[in-house]
PDB file of N, CA and C in Angstrom:
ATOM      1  N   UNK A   1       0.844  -1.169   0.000  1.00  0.00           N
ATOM      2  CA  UNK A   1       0.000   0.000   0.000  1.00  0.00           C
ATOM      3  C   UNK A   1       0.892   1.235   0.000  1.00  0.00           C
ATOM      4  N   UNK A   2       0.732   2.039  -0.734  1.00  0.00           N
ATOM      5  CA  UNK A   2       1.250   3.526  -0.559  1.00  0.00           C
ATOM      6  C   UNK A   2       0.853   4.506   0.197  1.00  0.00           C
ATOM      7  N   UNK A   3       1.741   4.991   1.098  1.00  0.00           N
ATOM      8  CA  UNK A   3       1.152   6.127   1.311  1.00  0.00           C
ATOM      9  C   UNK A   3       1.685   7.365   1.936  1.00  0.00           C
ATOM     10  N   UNK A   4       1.893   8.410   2.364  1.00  0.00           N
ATOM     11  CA  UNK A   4       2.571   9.251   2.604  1.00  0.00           C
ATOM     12  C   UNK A   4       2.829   9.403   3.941  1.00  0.00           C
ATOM     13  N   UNK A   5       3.932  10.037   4.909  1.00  0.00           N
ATOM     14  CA  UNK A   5       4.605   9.972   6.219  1.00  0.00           C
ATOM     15  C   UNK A   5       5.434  11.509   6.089  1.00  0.00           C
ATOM     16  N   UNK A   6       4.874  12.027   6.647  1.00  0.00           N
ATOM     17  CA  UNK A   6       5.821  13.645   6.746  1.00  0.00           C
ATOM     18  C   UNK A   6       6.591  13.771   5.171  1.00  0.00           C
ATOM     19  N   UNK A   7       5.119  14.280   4.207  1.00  0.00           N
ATOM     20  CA  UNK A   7       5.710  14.151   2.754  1.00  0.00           C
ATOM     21  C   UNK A   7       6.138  13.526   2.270  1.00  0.00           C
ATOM     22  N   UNK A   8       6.772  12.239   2.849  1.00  0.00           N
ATOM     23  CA  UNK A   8       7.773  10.927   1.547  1.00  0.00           C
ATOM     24  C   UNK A   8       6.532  10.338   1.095  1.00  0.00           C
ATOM     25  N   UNK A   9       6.330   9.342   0.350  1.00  0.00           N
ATOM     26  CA  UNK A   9       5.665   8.309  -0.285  1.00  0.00           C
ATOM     27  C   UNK A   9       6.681   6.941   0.451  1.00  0.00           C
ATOM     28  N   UNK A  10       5.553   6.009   0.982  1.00  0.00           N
ATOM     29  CA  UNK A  10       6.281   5.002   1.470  1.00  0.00           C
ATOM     30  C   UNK A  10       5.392   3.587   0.467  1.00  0.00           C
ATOM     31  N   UNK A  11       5.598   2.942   0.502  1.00  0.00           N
ATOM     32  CA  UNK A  11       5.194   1.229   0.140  1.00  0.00           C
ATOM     33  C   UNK A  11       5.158   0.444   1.070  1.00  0.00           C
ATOM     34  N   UNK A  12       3.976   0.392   2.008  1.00  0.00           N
ATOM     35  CA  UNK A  12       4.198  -0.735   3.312  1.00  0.00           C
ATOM     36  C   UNK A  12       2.929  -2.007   3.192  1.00  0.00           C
ATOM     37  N   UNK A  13       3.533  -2.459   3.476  1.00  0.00           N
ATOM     38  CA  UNK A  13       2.981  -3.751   3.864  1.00  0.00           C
ATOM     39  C   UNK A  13       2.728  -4.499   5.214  1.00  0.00           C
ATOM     40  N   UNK A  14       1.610  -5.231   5.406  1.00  0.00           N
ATOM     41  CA  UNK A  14       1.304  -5.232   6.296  1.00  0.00           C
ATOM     42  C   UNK A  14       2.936  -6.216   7.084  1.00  0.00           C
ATOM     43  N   UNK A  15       2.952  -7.383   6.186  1.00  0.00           N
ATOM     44  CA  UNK A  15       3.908  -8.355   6.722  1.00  0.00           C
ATOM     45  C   UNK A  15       4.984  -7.362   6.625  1.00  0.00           C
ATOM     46  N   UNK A  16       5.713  -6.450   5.746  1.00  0.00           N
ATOM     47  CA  UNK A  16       6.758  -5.466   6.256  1.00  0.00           C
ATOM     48  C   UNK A  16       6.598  -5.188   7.406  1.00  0.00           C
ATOM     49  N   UNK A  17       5.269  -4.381   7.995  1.00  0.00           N
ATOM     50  CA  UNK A  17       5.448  -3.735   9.068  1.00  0.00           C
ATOM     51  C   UNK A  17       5.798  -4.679  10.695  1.00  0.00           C
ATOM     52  N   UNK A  18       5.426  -5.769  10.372  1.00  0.00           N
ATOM     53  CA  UNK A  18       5.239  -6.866  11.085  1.00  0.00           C
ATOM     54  C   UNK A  18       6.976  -7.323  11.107  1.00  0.00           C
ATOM     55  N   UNK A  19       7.150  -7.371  10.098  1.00  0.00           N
ATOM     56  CA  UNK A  19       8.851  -7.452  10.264  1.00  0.00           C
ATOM     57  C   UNK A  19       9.849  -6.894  10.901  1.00  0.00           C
ATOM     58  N   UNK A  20       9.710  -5.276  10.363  1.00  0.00           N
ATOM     59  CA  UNK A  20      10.324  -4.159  10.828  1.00  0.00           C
ATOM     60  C   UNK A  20       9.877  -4.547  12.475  1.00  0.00           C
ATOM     61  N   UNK A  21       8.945  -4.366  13.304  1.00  0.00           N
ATOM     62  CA  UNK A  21       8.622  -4.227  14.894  1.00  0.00           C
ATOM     63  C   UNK A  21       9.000  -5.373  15.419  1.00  0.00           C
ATOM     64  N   UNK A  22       9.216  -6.424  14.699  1.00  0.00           N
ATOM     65  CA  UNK A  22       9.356  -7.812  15.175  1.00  0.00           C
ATOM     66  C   UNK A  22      10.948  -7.677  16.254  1.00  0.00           C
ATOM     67  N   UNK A  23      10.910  -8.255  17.490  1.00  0.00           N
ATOM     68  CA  UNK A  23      11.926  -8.214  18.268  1.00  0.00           C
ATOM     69  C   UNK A  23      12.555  -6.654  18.763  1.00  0.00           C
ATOM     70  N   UNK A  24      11.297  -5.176  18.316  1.00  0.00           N
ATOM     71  CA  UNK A  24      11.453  -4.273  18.785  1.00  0.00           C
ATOM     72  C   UNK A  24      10.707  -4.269  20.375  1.00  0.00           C
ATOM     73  N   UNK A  25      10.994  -3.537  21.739  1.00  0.00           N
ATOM     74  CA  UNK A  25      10.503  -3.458  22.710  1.00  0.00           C
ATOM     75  C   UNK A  25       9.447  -2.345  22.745  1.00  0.00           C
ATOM     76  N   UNK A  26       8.394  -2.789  22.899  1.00  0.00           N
ATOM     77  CA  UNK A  26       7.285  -1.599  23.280  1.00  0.00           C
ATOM     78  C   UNK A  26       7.821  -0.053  24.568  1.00  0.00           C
ATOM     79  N   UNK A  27       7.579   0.595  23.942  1.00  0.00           N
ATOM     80  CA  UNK A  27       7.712   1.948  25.250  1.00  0.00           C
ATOM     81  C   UNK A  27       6.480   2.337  25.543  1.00  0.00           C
ATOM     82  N   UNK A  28       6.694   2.886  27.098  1.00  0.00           N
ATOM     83  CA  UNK A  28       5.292   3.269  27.594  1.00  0.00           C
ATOM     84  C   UNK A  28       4.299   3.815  26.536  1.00  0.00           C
ATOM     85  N   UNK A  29       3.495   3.517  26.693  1.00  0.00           N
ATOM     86  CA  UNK A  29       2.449   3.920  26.048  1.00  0.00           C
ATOM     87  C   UNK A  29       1.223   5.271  26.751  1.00  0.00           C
ATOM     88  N   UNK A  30       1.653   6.260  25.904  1.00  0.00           N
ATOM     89  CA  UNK A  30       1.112   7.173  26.669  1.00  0.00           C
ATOM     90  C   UNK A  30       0.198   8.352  25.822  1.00  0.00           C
ATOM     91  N   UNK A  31       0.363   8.024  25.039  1.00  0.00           N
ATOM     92  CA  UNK A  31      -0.816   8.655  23.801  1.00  0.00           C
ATOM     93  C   UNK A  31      -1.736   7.283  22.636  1.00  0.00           C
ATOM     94  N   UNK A  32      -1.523   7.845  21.557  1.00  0.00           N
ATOM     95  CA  UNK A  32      -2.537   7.027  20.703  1.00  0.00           C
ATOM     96  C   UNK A  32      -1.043   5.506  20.555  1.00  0.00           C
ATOM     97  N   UNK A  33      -1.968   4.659  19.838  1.00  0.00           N
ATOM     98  CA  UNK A  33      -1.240   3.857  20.150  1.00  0.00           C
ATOM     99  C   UNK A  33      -1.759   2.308  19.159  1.00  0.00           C
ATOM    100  N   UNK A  34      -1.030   1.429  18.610  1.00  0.00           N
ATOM    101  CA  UNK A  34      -1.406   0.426  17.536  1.00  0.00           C
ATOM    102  C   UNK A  34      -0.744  -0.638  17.982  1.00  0.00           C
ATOM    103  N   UNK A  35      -1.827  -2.461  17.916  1.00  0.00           N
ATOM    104  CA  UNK A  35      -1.477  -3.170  18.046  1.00  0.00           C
ATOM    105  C   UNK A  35      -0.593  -3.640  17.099  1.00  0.00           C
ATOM    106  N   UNK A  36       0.342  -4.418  17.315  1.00  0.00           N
ATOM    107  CA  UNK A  36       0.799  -5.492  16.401  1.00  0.00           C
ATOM    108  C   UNK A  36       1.172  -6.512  16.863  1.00  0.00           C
ATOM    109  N   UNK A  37       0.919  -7.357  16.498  1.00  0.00           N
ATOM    110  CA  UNK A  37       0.936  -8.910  16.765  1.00  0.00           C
ATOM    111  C   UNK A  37       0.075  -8.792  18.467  1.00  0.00           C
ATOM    112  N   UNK A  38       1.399  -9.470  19.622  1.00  0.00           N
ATOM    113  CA  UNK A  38       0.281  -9.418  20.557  1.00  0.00           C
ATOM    114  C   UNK A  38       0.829  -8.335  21.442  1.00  0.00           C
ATOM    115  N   UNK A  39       1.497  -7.077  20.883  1.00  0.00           N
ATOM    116  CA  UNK A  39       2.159  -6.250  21.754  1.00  0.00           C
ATOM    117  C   UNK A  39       1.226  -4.598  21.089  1.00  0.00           C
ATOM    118  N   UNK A  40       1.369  -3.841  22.121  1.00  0.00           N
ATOM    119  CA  UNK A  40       0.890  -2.611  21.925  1.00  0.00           C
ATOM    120  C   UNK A  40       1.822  -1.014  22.364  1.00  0.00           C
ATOM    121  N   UNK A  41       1.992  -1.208  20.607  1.00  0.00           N
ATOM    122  CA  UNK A  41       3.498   0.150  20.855  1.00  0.00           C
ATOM    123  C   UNK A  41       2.652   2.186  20.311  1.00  0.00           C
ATOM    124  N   UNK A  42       3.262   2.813  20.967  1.00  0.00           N
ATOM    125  CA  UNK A  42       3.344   4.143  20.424  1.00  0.00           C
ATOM    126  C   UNK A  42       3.144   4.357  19.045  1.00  0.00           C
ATOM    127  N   UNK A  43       2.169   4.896  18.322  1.00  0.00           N
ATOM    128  CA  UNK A  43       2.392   5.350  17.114  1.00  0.00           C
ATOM    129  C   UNK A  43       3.334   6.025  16.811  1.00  0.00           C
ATOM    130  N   UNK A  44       3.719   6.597  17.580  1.00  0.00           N
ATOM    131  CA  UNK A  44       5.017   7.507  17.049  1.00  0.00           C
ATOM    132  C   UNK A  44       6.621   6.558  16.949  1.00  0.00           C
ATOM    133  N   UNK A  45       6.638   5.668  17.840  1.00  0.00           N
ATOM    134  CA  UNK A  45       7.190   4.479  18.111  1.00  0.00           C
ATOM    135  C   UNK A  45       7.701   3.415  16.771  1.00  0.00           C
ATOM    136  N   UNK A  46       6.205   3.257  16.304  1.00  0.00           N
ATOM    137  CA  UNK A  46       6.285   2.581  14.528  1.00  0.00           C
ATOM    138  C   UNK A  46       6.502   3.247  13.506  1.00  0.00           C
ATOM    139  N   UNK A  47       5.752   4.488  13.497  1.00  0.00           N
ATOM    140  CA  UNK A  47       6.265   5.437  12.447  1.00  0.00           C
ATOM    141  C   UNK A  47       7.839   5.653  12.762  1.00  0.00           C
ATOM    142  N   UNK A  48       8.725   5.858  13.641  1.00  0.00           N
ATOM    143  CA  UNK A  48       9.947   5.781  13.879  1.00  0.00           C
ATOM    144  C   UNK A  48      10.895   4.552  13.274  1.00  0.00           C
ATOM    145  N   UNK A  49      10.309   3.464  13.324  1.00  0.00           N
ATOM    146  CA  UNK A  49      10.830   2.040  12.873  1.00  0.00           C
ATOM    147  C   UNK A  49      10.728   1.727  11.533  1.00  0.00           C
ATOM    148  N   UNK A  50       9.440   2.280  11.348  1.00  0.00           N
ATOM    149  CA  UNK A  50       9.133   1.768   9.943  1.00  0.00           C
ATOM    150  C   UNK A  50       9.513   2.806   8.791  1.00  0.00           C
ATOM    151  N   UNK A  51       9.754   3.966   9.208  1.00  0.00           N
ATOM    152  CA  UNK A  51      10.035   5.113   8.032  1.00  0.00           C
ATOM    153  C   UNK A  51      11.298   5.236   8.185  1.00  0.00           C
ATOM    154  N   UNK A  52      12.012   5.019   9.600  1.00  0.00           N
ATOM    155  CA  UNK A  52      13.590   5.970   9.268  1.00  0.00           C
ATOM    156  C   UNK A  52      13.715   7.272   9.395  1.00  0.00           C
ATOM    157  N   UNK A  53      12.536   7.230  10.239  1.00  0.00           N
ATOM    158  CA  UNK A  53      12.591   8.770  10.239  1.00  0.00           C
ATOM    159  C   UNK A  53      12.309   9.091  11.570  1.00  0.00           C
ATOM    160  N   UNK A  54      13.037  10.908  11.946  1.00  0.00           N
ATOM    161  CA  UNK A  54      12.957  11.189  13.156  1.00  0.00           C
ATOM    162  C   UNK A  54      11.104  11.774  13.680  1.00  0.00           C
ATOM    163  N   UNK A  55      10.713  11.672  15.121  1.00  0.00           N
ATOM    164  CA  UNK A  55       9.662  11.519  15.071  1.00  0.00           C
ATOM    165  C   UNK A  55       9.120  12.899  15.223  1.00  0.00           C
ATOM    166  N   UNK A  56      10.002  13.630  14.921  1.00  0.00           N
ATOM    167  CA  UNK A  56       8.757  15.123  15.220  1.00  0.00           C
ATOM    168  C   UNK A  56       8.729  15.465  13.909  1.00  0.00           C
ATOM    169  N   UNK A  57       9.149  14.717  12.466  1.00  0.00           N
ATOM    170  CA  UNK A  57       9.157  14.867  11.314  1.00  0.00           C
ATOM    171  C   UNK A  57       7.900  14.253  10.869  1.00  0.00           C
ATOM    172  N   UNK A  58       7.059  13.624  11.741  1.00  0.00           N
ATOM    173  CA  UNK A  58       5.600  13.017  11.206  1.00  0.00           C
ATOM    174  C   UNK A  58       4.350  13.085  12.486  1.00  0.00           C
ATOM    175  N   UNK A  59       3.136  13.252  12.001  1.00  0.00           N
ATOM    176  CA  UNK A  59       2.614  13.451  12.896  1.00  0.00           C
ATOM    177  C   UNK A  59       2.090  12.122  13.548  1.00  0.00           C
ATOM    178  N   UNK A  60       1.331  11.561  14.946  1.00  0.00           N
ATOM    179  CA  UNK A  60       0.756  10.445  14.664  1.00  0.00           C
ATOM    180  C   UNK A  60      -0.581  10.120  13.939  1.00  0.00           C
ATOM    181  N   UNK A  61      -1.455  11.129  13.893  1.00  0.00           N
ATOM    182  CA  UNK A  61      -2.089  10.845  12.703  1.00  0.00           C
ATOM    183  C   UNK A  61      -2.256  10.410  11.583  1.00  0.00           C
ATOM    184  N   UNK A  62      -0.736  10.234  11.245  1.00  0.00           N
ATOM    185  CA  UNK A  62      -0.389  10.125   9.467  1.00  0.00           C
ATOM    186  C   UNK A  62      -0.172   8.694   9.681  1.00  0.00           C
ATOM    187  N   UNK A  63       0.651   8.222  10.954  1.00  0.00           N
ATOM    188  CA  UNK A  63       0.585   7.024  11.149  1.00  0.00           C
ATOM    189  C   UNK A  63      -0.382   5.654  11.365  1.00  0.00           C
ATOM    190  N   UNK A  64      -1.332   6.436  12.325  1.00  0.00           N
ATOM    191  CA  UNK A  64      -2.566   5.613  12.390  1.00  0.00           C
ATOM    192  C   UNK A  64      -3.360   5.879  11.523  1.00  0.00           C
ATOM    193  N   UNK A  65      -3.119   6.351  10.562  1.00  0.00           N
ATOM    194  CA  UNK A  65      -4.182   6.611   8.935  1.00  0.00           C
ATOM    195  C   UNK A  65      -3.436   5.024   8.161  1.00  0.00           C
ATOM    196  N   UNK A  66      -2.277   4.948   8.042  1.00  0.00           N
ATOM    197  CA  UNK A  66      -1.651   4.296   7.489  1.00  0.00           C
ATOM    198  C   UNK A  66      -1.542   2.853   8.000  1.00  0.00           C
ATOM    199  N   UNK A  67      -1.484   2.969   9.673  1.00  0.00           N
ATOM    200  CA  UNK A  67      -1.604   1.219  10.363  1.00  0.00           C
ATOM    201  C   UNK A  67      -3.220   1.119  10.192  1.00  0.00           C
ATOM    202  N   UNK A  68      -4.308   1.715  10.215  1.00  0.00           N
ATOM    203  CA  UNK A  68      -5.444   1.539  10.023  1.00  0.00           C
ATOM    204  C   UNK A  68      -5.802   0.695   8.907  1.00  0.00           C
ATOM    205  N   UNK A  69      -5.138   1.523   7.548  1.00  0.00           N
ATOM    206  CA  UNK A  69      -5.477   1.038   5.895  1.00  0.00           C
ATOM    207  C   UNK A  69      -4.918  -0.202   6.095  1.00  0.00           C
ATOM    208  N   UNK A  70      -3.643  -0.562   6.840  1.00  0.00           N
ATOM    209  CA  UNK A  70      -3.044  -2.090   6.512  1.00  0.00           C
ATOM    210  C   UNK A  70      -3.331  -3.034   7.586  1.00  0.00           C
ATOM    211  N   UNK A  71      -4.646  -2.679   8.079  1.00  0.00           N
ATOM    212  CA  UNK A  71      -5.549  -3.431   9.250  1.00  0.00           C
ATOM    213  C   UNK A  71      -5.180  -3.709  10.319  1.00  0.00           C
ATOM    214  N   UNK A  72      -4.182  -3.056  11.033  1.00  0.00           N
ATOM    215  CA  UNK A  72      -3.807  -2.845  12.410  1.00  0.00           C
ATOM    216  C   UNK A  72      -4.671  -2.071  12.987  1.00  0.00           C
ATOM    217  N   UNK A  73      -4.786  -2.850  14.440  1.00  0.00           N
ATOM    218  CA  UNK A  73      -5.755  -2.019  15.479  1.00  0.00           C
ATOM    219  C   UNK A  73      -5.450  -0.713  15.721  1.00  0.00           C
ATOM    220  N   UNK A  74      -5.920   0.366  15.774  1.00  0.00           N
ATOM    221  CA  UNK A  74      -5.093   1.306  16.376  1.00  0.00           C
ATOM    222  C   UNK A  74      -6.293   2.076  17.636  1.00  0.00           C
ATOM    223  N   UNK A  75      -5.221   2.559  18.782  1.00  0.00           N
ATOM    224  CA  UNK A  75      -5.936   2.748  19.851  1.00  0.00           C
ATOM    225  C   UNK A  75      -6.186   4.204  20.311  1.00  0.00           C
ATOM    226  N   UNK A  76      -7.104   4.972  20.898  1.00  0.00           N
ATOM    227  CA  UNK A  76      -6.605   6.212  21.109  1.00  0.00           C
ATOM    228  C   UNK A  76      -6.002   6.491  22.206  1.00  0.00           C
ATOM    229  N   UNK A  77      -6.049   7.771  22.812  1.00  0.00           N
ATOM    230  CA  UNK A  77      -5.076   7.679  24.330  1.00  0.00           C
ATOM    231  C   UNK A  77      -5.845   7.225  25.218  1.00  0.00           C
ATOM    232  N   UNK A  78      -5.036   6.479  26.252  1.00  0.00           N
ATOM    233  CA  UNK A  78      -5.294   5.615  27.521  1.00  0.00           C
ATOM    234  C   UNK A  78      -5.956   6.637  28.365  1.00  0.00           C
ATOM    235  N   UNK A  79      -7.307   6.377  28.515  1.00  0.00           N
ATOM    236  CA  UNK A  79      -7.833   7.690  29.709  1.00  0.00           C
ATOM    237  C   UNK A  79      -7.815   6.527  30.979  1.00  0.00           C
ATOM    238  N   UNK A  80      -6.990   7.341  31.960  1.00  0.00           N
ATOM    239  CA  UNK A  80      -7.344   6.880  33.588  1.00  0.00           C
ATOM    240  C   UNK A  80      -8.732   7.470  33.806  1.00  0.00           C
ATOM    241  N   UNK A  81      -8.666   6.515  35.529  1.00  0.00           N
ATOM    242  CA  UNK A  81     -10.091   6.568  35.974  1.00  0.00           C
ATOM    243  C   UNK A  81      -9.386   7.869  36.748  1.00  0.00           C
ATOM    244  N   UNK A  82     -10.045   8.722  37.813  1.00  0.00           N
ATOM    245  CA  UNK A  82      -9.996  10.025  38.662  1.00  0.00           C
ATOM    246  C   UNK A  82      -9.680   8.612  40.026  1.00  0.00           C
ATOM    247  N   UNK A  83      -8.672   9.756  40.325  1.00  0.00           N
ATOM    248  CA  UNK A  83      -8.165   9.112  41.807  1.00  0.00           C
ATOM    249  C   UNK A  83      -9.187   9.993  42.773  1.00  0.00           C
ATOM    250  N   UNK A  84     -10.020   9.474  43.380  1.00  0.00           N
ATOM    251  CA  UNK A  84     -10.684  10.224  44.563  1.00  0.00           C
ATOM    252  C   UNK A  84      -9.528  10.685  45.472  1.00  0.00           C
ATOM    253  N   UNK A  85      -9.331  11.954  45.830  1.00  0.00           N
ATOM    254  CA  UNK A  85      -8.449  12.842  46.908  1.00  0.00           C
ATOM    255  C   UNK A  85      -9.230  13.056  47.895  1.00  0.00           C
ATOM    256  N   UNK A  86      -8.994  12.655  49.211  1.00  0.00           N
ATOM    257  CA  UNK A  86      -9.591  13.075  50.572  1.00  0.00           C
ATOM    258  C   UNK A  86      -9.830  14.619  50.897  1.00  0.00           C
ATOM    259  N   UNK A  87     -11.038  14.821  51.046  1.00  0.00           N
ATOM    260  CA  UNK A  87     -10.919  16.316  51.513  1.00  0.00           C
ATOM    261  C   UNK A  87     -10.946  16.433  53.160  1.00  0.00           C
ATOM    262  N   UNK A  88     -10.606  17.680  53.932  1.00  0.00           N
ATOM    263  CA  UNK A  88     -10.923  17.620  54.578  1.00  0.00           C
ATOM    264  C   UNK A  88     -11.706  17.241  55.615  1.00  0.00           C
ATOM    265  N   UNK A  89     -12.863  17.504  54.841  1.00  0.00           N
ATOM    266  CA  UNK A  89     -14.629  17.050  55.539  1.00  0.00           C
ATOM    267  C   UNK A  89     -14.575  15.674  55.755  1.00  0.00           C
ATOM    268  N   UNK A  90     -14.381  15.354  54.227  1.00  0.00           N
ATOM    269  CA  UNK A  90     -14.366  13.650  54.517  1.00  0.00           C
ATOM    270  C   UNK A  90     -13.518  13.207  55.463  1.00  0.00           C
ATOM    271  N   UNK A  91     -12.251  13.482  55.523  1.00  0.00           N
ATOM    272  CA  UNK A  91     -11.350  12.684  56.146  1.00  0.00           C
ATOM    273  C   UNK A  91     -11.462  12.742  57.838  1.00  0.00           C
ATOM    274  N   UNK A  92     -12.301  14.009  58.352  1.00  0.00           N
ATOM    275  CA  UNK A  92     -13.023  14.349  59.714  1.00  0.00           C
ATOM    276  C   UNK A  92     -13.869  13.283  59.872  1.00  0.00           C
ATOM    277  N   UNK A  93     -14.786  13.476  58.666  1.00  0.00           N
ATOM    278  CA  UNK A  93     -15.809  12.618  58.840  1.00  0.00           C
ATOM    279  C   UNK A  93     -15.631  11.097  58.973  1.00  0.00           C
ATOM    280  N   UNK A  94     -14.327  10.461  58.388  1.00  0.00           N
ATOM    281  CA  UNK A  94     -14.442   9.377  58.529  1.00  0.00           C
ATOM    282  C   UNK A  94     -13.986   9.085  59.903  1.00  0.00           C
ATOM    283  N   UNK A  95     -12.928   9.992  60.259  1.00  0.00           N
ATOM    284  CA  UNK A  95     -12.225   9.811  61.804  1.00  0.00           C
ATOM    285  C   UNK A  95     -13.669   9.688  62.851  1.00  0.00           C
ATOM    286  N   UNK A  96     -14.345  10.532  62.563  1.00  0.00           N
ATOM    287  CA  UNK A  96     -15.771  10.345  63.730  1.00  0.00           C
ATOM    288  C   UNK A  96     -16.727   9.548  64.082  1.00  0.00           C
ATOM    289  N   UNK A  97     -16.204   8.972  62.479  1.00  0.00           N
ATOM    290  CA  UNK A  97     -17.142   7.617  61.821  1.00  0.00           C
ATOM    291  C   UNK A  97     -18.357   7.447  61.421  1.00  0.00           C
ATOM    292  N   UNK A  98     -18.167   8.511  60.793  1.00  0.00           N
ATOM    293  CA  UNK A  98     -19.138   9.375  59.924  1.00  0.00           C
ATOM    294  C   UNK A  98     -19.336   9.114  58.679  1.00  0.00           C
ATOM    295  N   UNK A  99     -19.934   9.384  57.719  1.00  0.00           N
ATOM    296  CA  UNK A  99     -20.113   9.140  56.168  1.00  0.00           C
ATOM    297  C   UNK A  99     -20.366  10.435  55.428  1.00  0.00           C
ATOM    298  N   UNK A 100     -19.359  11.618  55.012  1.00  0.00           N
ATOM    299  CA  UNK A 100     -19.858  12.259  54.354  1.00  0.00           C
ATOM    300  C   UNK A 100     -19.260  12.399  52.831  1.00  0.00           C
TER     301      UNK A 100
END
């Protein structure tokens, strides 16, 4: 499949891309983000591997346009749940043995 990466024209394939990541280590994952095989790396991460190119030279968009077309999962960013923080009140309240 063709398709473009911070202006080049690339030719990827799915089994290329599968090649190229093969025996690469996943990094935290902390934005959008694409399976391959049974590991889940950084878009910016693959576009790095697979183009040769440095990563503020592509956006991840361009990437997950491109792992999308060659039927890789792609994920958006990881939302956490809200850590409940003790407030005051509460934390009185629980000392009294209270429920507020």
């Amino acid at each position: 499949m063709r398709c473009v990466i911070a202006r080049y024209p690339f030719e990827l394939t799915k089994s290329g891309v599968l090649t190229s990541m093969k025996g690469v280590t996943p990094e935290l994952v902390t934005g959008e983000s694409v399976t391959i095989g049974r590991r889940r790396y950084p878009v910016k991460q693959v576009g790095q591997v697979v183009t040769r190119q440095d990563r503020r030279d592509f956006t991840s968009g361009e990437v997950v346009r491109a792992m999308t077309r060659l039927g890789f999962t792609c994920h958006d960013r990881i939302e956490t749940a809200p850590v409940a923080v003790p407030t005051p009140l509460r934390t009185a309240s629980a000392l009294l043995g209270g429920t507020a």
